[in-house]
Structure formats: C-alpha cells, structure tokens
N, C-alpha and C. Protein backbone atom coordinates (compact mmCIF):
# COMPACT_ATOMS: atom_id res chain seq x y z
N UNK A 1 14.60 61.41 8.47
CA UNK A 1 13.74 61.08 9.58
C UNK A 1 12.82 59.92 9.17
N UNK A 2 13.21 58.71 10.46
CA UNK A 2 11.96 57.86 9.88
C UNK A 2 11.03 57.80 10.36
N UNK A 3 9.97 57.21 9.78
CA UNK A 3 8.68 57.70 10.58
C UNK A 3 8.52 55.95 11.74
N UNK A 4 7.40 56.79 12.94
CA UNK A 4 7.38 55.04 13.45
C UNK A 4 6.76 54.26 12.87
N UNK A 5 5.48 54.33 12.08
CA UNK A 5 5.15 53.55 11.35
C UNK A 5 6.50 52.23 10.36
N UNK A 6 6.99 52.95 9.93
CA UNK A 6 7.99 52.33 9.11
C UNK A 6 9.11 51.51 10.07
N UNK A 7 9.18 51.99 11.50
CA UNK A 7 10.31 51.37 12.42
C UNK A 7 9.78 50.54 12.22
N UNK A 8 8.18 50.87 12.92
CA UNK A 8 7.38 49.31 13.54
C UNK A 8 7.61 48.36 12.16
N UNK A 9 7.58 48.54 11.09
CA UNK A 9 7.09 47.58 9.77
C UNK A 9 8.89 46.91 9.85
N UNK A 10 9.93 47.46 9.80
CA UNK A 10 11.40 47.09 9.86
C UNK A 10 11.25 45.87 11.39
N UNK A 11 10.67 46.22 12.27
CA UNK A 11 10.54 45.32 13.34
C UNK A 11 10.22 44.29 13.19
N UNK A 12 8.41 44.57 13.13
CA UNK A 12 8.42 43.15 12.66
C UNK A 12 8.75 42.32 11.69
N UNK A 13 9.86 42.51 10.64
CA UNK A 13 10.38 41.84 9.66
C UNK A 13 11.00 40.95 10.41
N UNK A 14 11.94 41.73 10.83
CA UNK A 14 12.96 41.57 11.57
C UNK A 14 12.72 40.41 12.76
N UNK A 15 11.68 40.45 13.55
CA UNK A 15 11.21 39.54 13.96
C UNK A 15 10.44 38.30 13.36
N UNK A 16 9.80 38.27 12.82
CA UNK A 16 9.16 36.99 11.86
C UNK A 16 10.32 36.53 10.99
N UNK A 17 11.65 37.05 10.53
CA UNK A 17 12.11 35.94 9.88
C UNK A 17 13.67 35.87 10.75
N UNK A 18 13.68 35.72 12.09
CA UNK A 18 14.57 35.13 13.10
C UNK A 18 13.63 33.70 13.44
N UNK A 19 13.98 32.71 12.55
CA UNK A 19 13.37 31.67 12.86
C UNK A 19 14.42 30.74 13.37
N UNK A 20 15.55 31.50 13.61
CA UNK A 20 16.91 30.25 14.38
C UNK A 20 16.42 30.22 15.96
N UNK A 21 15.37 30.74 16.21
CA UNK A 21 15.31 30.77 17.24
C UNK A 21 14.62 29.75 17.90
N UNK A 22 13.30 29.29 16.78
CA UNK A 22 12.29 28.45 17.12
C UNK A 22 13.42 26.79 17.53
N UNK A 23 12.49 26.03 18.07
CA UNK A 23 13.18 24.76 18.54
C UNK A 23 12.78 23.96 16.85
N UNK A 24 13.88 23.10 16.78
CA UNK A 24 13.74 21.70 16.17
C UNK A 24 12.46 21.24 15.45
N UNK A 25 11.38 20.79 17.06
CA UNK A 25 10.21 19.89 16.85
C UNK A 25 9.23 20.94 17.15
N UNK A 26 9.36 22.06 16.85
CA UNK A 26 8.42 22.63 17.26
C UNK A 26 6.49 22.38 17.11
N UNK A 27 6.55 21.20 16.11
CA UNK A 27 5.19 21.01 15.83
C UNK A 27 5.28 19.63 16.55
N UNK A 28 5.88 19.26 17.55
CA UNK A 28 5.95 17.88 17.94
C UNK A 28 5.95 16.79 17.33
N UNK A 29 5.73 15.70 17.42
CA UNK A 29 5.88 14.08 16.72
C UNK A 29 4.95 13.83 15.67
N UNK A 30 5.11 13.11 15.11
CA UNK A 30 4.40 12.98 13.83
C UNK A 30 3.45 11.83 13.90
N UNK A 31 3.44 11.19 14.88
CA UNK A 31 2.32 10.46 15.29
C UNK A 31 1.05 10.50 16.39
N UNK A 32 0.31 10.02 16.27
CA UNK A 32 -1.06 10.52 16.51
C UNK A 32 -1.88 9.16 17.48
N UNK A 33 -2.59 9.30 17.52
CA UNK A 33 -3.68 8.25 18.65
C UNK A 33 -5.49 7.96 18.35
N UNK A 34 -4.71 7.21 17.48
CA UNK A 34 -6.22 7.42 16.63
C UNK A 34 -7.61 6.64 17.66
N UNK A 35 -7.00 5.90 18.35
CA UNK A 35 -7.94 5.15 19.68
C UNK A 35 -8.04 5.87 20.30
N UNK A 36 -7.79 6.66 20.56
CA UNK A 36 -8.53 7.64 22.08
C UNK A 36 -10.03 7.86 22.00
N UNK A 37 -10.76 8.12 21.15
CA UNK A 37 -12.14 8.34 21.39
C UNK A 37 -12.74 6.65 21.35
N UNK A 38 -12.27 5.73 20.89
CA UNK A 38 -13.17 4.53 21.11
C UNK A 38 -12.26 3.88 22.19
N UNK A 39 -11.22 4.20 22.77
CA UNK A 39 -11.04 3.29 24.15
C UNK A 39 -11.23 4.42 25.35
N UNK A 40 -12.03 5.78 25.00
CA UNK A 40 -12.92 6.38 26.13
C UNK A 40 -14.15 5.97 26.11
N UNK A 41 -14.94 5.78 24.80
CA UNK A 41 -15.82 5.72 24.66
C UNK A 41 -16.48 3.63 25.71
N UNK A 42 -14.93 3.16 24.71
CA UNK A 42 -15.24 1.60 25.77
C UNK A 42 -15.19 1.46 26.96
N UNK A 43 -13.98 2.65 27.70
CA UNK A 43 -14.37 2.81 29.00
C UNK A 43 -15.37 2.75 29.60
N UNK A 44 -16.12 3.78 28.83
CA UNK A 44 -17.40 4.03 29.42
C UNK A 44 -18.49 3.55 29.55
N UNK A 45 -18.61 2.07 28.44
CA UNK A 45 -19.14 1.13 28.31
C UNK A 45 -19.41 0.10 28.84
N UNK A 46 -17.50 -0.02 29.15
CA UNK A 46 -17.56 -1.26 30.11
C UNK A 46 -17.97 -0.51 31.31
N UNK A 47 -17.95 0.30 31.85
CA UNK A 47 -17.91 0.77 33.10
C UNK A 47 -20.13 0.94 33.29
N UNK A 48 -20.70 1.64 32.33
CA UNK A 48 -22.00 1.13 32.58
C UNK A 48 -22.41 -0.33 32.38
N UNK A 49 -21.58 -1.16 32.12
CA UNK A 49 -22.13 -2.42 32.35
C UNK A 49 -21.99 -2.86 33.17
N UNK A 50 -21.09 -2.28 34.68
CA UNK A 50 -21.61 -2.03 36.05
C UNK A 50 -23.37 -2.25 36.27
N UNK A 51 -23.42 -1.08 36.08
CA UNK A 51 -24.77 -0.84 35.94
C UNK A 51 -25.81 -1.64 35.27
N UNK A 52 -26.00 -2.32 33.89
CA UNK A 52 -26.61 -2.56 33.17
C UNK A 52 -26.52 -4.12 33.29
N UNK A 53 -25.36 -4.79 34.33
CA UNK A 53 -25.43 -6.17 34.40
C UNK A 53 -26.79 -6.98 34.76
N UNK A 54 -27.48 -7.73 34.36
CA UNK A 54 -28.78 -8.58 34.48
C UNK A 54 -29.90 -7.88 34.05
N UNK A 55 -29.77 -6.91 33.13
CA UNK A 55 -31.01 -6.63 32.78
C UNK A 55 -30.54 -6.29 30.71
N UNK A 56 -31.97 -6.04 30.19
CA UNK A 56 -31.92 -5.91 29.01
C UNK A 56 -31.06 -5.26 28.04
N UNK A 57 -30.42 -4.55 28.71
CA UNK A 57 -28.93 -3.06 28.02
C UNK A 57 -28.02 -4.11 28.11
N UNK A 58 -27.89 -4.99 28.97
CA UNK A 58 -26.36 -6.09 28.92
C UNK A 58 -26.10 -6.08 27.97
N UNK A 59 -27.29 -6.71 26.54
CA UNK A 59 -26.91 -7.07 25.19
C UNK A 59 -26.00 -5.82 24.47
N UNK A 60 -26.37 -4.48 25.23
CA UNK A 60 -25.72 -3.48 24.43
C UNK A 60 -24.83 -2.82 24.71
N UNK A 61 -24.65 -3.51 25.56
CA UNK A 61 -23.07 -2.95 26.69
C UNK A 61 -22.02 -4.19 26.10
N UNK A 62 -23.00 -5.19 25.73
CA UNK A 62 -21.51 -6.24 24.94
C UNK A 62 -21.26 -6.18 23.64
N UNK A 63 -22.11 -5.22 22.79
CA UNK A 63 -21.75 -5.52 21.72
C UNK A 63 -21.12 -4.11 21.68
N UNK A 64 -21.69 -2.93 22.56
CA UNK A 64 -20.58 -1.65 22.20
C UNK A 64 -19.08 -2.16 22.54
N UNK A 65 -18.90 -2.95 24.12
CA UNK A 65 -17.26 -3.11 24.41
C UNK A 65 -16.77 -4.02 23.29
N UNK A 66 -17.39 -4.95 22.52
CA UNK A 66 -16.95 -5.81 21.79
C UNK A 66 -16.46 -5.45 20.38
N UNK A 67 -17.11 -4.48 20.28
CA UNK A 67 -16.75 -3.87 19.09
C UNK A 67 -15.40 -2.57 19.09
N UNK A 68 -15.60 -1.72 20.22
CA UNK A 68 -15.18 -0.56 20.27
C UNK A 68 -13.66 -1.41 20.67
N UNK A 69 -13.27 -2.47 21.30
CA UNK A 69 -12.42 -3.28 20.97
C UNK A 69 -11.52 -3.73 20.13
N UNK A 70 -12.17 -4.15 19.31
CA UNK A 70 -12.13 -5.01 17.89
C UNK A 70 -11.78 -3.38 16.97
N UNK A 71 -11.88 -2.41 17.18
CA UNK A 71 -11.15 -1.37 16.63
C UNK A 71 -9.86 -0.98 16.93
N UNK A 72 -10.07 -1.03 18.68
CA UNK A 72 -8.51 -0.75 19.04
C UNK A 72 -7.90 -1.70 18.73
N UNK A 73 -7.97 -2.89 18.49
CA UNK A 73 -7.06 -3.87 18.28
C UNK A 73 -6.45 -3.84 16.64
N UNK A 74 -7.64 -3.29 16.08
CA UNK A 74 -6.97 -2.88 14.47
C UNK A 74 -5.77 -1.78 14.79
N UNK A 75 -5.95 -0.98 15.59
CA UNK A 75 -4.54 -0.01 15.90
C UNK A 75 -3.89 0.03 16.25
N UNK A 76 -3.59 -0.87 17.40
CA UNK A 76 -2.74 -1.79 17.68
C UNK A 76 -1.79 -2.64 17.08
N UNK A 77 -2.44 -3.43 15.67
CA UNK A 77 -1.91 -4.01 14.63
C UNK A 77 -1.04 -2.67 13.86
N UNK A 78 -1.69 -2.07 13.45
CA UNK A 78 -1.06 -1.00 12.58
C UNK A 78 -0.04 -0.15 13.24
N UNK A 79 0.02 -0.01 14.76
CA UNK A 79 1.28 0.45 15.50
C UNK A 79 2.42 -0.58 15.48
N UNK A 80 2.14 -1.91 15.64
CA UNK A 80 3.06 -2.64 15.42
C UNK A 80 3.73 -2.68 14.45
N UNK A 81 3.19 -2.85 13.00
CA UNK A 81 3.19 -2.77 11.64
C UNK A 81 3.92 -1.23 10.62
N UNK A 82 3.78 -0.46 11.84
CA UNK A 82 4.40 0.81 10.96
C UNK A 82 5.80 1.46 11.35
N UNK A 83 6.22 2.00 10.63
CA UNK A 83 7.92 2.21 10.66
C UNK A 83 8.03 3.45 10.95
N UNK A 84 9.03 3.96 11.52
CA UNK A 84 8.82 5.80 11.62
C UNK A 84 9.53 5.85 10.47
N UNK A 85 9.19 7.52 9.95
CA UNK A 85 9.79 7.79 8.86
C UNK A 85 10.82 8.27 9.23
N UNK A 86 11.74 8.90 8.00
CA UNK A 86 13.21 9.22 8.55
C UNK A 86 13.26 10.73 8.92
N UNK A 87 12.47 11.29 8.50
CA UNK A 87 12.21 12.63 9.20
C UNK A 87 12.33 12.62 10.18
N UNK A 88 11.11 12.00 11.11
CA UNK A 88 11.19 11.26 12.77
C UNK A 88 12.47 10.93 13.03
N UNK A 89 12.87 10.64 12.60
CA UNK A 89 14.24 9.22 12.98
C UNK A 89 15.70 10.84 13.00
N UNK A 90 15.43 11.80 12.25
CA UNK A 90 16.26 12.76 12.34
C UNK A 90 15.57 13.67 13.15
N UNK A 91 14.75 13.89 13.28
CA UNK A 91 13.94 15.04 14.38
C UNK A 91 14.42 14.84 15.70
N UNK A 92 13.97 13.34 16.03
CA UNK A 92 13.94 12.69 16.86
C UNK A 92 14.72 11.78 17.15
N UNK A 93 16.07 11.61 17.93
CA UNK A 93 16.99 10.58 18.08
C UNK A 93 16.40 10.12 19.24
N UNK A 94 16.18 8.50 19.39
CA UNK A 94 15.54 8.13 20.13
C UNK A 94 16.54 6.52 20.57
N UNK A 95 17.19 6.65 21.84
CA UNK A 95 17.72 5.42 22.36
C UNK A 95 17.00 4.63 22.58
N UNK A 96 15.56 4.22 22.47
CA UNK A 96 14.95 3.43 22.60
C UNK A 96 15.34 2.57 21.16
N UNK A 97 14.63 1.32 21.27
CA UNK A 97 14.94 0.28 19.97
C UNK A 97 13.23 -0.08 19.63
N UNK A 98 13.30 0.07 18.41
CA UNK A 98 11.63 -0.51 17.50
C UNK A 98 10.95 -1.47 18.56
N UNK A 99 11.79 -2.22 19.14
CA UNK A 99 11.23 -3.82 20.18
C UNK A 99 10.70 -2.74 21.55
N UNK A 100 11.02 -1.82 21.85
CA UNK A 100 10.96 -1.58 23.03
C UNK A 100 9.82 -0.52 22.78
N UNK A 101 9.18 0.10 21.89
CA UNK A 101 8.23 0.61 20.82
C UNK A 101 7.42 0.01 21.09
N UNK A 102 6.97 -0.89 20.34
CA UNK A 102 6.40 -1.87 20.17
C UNK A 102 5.33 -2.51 21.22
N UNK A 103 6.09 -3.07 22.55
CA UNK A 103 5.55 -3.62 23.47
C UNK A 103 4.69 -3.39 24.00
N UNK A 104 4.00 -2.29 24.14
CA UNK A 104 2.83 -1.69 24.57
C UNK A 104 1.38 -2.63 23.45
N UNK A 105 2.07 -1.65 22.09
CA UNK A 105 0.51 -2.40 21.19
C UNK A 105 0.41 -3.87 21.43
N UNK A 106 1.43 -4.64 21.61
CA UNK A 106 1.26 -5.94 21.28
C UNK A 106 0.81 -6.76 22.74
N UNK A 107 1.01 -5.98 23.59
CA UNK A 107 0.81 -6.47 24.73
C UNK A 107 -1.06 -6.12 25.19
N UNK A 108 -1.48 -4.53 24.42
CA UNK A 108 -2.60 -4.29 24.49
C UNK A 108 -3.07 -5.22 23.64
N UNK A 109 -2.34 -5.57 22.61
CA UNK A 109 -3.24 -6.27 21.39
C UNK A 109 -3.81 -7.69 21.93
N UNK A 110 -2.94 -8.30 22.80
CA UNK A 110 -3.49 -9.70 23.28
C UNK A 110 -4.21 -9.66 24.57
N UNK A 111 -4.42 -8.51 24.96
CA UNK A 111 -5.56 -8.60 26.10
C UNK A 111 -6.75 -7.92 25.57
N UNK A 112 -6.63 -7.30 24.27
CA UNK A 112 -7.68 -7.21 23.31
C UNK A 112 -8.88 -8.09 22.63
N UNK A 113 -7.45 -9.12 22.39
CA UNK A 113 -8.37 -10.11 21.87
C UNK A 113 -9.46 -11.09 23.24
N UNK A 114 -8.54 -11.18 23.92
CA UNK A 114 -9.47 -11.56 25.36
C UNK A 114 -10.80 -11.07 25.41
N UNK A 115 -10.61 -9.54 25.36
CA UNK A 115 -11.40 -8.59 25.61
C UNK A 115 -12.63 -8.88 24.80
N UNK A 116 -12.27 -8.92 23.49
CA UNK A 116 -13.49 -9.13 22.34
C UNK A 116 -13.88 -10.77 22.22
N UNK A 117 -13.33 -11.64 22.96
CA UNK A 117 -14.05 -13.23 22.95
C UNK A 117 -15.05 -13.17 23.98
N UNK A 118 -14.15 -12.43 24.93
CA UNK A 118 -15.13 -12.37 26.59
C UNK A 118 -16.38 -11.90 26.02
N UNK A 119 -16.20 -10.62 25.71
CA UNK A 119 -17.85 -9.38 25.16
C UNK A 119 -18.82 -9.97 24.35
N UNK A 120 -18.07 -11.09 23.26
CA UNK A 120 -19.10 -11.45 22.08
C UNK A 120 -20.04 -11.40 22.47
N UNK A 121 -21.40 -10.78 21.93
CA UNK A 121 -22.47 -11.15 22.36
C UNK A 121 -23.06 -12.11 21.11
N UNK A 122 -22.26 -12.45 20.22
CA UNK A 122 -22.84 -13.02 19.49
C UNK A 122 -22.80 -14.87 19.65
N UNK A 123 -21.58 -14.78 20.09
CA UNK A 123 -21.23 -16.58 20.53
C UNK A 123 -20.42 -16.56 21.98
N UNK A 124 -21.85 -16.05 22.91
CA UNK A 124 -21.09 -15.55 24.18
C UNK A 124 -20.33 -16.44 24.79
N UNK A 125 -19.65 -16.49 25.55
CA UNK A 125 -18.65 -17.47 26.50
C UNK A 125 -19.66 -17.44 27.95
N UNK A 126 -19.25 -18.57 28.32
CA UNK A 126 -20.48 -18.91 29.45
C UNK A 126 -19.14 -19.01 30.77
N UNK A 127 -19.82 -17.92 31.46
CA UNK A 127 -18.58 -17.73 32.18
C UNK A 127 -19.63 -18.14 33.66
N UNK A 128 -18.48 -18.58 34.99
CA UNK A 128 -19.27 -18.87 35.69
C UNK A 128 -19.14 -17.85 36.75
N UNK A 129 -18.16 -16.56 36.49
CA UNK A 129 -17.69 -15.11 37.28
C UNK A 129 -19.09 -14.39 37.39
N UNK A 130 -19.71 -14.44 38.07
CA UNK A 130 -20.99 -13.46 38.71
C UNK A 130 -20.44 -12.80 39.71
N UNK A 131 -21.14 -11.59 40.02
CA UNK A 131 -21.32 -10.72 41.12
C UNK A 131 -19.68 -9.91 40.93
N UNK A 132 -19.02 -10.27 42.45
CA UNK A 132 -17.83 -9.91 42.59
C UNK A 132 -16.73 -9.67 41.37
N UNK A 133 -16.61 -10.79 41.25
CA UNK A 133 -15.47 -11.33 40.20
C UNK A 133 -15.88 -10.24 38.63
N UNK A 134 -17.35 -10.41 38.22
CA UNK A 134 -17.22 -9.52 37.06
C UNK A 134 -17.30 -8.21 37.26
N UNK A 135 -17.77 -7.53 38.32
CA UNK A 135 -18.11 -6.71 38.05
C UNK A 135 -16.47 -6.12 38.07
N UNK A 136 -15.28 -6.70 38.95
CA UNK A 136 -14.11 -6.70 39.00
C UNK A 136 -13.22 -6.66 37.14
N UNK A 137 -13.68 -7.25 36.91
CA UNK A 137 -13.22 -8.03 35.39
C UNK A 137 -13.72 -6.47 34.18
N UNK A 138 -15.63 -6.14 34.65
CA UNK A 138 -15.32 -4.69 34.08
C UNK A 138 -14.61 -3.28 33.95
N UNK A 139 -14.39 -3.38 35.19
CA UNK A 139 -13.50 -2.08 35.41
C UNK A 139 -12.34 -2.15 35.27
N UNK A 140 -11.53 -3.58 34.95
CA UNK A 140 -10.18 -3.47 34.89
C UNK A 140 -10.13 -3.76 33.31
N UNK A 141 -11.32 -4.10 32.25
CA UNK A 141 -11.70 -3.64 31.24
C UNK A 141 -11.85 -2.24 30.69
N UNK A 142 -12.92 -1.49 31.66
CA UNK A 142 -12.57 -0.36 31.16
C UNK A 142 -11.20 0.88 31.21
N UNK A 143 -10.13 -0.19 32.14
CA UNK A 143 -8.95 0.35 32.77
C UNK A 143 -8.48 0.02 31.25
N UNK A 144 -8.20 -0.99 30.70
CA UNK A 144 -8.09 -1.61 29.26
C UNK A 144 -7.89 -0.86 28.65
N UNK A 145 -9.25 -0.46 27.94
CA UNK A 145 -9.67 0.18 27.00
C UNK A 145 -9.27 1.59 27.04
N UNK A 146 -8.97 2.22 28.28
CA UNK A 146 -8.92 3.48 28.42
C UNK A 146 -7.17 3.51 28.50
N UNK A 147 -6.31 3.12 28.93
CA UNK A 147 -4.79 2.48 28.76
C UNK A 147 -4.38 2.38 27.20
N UNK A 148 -5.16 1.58 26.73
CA UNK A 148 -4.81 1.19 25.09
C UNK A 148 -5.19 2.69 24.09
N UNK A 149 -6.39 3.26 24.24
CA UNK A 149 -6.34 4.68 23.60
C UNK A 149 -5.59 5.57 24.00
N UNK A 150 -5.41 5.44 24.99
CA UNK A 150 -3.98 6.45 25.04
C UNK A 150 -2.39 6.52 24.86
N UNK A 151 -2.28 4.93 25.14
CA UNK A 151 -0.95 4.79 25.07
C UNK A 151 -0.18 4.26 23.45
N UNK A 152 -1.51 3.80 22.84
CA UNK A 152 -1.11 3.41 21.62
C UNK A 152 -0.91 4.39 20.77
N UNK A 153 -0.05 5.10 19.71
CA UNK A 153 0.60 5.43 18.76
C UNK A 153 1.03 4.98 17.74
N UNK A 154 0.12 6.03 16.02
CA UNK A 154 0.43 5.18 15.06
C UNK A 154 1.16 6.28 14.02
N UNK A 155 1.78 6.30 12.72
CA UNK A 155 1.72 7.46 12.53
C UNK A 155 0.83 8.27 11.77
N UNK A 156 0.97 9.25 11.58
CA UNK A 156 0.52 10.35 10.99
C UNK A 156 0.29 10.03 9.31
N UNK A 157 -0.79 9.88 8.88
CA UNK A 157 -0.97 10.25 7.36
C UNK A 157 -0.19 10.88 6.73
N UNK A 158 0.61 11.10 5.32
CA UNK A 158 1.68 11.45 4.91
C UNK A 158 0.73 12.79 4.02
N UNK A 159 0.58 14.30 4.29
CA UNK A 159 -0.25 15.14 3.66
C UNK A 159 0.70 15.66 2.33
C-alpha cells in the first residue's frame, strides 16, 4: 500500500522533469531595448516643450531632448554594429536578411542626428519655424524618440 503522500511526491517528479513539453524559446529572444526609458523619457520632453516654448525651461527642454537623443543614437549604432549569436540564429530561423534588420536603427539613427543639431542648446540653429510649424516639429519629435526606444533592438549581454 502506497501512501498519498508518496503518490503526490512520484507526481510531481514526474511532472517537473517532462520538459519535452516546454516550447523551444521559451525564455524568448535574446535581445533587449535598452532605449526605452530615454526615448519615453524624450518623449516627454519634447512633448513639454509644447508647453515650455518662450519661456525660461526652453533651455531645459533642449538640452534634456538633446541629450536623451544623443543616447539613443549610441543604440542605434550598436544595433547596427552587432551580430546575433548563433544560438539566436538556431533558436530562431529568421527569413528576414541582417539588411532588412538593420533598417530601422539606421534610419532612426539619421533622424537622430537631425534631432540632436536641431535641440543643441549649446550652438543652437536659428530656425525661422515659430508657432505652428514647431510646435508641429515637437511632437513628431517626440513621435521620434518614442518609435526609436521601442523599436530599436540590441543584444543581450553574454552572462
């Protein structure tokens, strides 16, 4: 006679090491989005500089978008720049091609740099877009910034 204690302990063996069951990727992709908190954060920046246009915060609404920028664009570089590993490359069969990868960072990367000449507050550009036109120009900035942290992908630190 067995006791239930002992069924139950045969059970869950029995269950915890049926691991043919789990999927493949079960921990998903091995890359990560390291911009998401500074192209929300620039969102949000550019988007109070709605607000903050012609008065004293301007200076600090250009040097947060200008900067918080000038980061995503470092990740951007490094998405372009990095290779999947072959783990990925066997996890993951992917008909896409490296070029077709790619196009996102590099395409964020050069409206990046726009992004951070426009903001300088240090050697500003003398623009003659008032009213309409910028306040237009911020929000499709903070559309930017908030597009590029999410869509960019780099990989994962090797632990």
């Amino acid at each position: 006679m067995v006791s239930p204690a002992a069924e139950a302990a045969v059970e869950v063996v029995a269950v915890s090491n049926s691991s043919s069951r789990r999927p493949a990727n079960r921990y998903g992709s091995d890359r990560i989005r390291p911009g998401l908190l500074p192209g929300l954060l620039g969102a949000a920046a550019a988007i109070a500089g709605l607000w903050a246009n012609g008065t004293e915060w301007m200076i600090t609404v250009l040097f947060a978008v200008s900067i918080l920028a000038a980061v995503l664009l470092v990740f951007c570089v490094q998405a372009v720049r990095s290779r999947p590993s072959s783990a990925t490359a066997r996890r993951f069969p992917s008909p896409s091609t490296s070029s077709d990868r790619k196009l996102v960072p590099v395409l964020c990367g050069v409206l990046l740099v726009i992004v951070v000449i426009v903001y300088n507050p240090i050697a500003p550009l003398v623009l003659t877009a008032t009213g309409t036109a910028w306040q237009v120009g911020q929000v499709a900035t903070g559309a930017l910034l908030f597009a590029t942290g999410v869509l960019v992908t780099t990989p994962a630190p090797e632990r």
